[in-house]
C-alpha atoms as a PDB file:
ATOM      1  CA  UNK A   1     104.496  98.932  92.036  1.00  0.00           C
ATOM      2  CA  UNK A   2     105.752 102.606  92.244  1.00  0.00           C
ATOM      3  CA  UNK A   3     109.072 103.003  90.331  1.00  0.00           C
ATOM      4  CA  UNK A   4     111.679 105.561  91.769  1.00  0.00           C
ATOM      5  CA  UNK A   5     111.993 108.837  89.667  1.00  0.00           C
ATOM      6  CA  UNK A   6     115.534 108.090  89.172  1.00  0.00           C
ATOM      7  CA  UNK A   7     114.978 104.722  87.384  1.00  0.00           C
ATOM      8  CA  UNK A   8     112.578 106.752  85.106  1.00  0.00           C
ATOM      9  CA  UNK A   9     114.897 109.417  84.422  1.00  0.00           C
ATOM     10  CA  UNK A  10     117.719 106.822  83.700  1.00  0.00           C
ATOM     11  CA  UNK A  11     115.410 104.171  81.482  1.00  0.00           C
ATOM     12  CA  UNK A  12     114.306 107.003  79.558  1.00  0.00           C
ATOM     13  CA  UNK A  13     117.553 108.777  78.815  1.00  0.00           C
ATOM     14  CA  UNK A  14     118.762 105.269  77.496  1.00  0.00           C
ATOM     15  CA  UNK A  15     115.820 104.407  75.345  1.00  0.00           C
ATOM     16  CA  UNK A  16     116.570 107.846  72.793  1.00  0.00           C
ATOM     17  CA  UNK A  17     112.586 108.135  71.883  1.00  0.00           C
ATOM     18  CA  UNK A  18     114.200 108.768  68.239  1.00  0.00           C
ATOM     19  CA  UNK A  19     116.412 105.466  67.696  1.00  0.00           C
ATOM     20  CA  UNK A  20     112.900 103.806  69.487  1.00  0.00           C
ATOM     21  CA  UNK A  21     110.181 105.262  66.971  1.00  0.00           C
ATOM     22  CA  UNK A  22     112.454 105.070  64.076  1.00  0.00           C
ATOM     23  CA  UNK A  23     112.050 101.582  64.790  1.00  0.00           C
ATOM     24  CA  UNK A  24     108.525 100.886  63.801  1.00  0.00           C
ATOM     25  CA  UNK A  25     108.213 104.294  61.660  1.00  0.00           C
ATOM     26  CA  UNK A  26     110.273 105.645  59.276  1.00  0.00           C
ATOM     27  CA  UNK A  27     111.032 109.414  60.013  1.00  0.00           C
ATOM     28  CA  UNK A  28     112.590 112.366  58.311  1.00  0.00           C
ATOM     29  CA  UNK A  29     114.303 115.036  59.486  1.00  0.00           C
ATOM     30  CA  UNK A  30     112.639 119.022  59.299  1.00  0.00           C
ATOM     31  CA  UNK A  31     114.760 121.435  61.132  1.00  0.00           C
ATOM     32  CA  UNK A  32     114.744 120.366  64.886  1.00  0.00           C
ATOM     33  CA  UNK A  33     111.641 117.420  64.561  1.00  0.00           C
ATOM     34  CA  UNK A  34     111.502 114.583  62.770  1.00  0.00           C
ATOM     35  CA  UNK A  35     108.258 113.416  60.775  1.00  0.00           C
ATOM     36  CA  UNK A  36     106.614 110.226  59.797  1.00  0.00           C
ATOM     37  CA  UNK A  37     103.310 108.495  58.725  1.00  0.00           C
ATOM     38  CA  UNK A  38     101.107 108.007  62.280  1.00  0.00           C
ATOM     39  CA  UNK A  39     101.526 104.296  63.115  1.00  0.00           C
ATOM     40  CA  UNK A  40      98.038 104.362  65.033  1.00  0.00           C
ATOM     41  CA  UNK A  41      96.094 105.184  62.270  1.00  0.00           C
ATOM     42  CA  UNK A  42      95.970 105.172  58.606  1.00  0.00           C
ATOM     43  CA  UNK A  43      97.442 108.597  57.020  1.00  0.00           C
ATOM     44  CA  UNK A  44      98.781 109.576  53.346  1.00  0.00           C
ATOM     45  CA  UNK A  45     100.064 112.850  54.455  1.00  0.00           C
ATOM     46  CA  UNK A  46     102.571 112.811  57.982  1.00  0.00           C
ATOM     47  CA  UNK A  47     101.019 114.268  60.916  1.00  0.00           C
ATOM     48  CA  UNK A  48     103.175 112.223  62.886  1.00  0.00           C
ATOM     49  CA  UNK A  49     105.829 114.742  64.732  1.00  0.00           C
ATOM     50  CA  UNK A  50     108.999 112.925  67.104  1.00  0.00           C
ATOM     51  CA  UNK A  51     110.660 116.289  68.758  1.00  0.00           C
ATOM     52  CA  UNK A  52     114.085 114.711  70.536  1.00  0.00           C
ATOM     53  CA  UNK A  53     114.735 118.280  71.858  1.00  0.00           C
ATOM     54  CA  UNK A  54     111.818 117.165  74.856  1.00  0.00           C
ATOM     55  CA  UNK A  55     111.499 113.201  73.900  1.00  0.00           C
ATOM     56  CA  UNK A  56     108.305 113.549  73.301  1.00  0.00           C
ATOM     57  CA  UNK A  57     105.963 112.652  69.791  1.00  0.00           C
ATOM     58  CA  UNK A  58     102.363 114.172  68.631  1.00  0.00           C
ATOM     59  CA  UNK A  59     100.318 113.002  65.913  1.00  0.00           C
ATOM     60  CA  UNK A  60      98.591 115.900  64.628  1.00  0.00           C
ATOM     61  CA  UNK A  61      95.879 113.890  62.822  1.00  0.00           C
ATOM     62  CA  UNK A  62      94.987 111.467  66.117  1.00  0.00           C
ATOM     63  CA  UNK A  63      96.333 113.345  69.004  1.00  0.00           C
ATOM     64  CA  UNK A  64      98.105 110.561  69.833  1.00  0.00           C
ATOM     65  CA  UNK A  65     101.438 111.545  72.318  1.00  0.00           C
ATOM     66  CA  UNK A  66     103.567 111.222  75.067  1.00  0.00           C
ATOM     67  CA  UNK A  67     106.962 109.932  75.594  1.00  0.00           C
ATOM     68  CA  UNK A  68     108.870 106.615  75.273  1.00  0.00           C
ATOM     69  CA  UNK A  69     107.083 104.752  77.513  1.00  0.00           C
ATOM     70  CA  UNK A  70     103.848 105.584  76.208  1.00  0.00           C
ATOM     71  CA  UNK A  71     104.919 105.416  72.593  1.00  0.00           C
ATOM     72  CA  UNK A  72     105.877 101.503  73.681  1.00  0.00           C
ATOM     73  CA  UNK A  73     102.880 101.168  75.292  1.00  0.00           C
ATOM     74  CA  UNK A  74     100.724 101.528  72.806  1.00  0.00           C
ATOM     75  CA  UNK A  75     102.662 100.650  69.971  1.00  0.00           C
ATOM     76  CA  UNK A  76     103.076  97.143  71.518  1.00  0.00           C
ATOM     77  CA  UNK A  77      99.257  97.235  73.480  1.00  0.00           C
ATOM     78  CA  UNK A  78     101.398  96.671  76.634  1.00  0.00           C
ATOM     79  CA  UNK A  79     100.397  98.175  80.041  1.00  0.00           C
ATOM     80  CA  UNK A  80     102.583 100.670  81.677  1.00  0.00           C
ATOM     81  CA  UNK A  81     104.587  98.384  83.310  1.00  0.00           C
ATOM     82  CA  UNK A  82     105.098  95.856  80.530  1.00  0.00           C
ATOM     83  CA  UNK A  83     106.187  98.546  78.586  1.00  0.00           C
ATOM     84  CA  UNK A  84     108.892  99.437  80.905  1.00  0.00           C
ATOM     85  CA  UNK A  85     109.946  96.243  81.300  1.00  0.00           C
ATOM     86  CA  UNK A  86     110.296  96.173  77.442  1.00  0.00           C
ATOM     87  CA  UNK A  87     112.142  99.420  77.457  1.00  0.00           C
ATOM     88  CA  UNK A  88     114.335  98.090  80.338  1.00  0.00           C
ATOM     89  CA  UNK A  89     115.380  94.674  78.566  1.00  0.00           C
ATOM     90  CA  UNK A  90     116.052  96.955  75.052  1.00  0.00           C
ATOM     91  CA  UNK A  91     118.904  98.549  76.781  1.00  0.00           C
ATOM     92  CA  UNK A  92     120.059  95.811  79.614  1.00  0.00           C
ATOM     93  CA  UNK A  93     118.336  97.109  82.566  1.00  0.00           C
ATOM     94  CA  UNK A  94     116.921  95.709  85.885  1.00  0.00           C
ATOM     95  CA  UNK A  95     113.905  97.240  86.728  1.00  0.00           C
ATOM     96  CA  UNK A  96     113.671  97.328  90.547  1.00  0.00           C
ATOM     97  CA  UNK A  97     111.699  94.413  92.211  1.00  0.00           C
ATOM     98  CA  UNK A  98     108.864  95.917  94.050  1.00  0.00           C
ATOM     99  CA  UNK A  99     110.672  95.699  97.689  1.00  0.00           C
ATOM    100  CA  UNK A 100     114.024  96.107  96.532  1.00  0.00           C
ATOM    101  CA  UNK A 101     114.472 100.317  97.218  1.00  0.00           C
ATOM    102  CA  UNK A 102     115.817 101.687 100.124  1.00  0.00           C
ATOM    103  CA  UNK A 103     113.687 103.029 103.309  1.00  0.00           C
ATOM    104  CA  UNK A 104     116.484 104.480 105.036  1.00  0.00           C
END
């Protein structure tokens, strides 16, 4: 199923990837990024980097990144769509049944 660009755009500007990671890891604040201890693999030292400026994260120590959707997917071993559906349900969303869009 091919989801419209707009949908994207609008799931992932209501799913804030910081008030999502900050869910599962606990991050601090440096300047402009936040910080935290990689949840997809064992660290002492954090390597894992949230930057809100882009919604994006990178773990230094893994190479682990990506944005919302992939930070679900993963963090939940969901496929892509699961993990939009996921994202959609967190903040009240329909995602689009597969004939639903418009042709016109």
């Amino acid at each position: 199923m091919r989801l419209s660009d707009n949908f994207l755009l609008e799931l992932k500007s209501r799913n804030d990837i910081e008030s999502v990671i900050s869910s599962y890891v606990t991050l601090k604040r440096s300047g402009r990024i936040l910080k935290g201890l990689c949840p997809f693999h064992g660290e002492k030292t954090p390597s894992f980097t949230v930057y809100p400026d882009t919604q994006s994260y990178y773990c230094f120590g893994c190479g682990s990144g990506g944005d919302v959707v992939t930070f679900i997917k993963n963090i939940e071993n969901l496929d892509y769509l699961d993990a939009v559906k996921f994202l959609a349900d967190r903040v009240g969303m329909d995602v689009p049944e597969e004939n639903s869009y418009d042709n016109s």
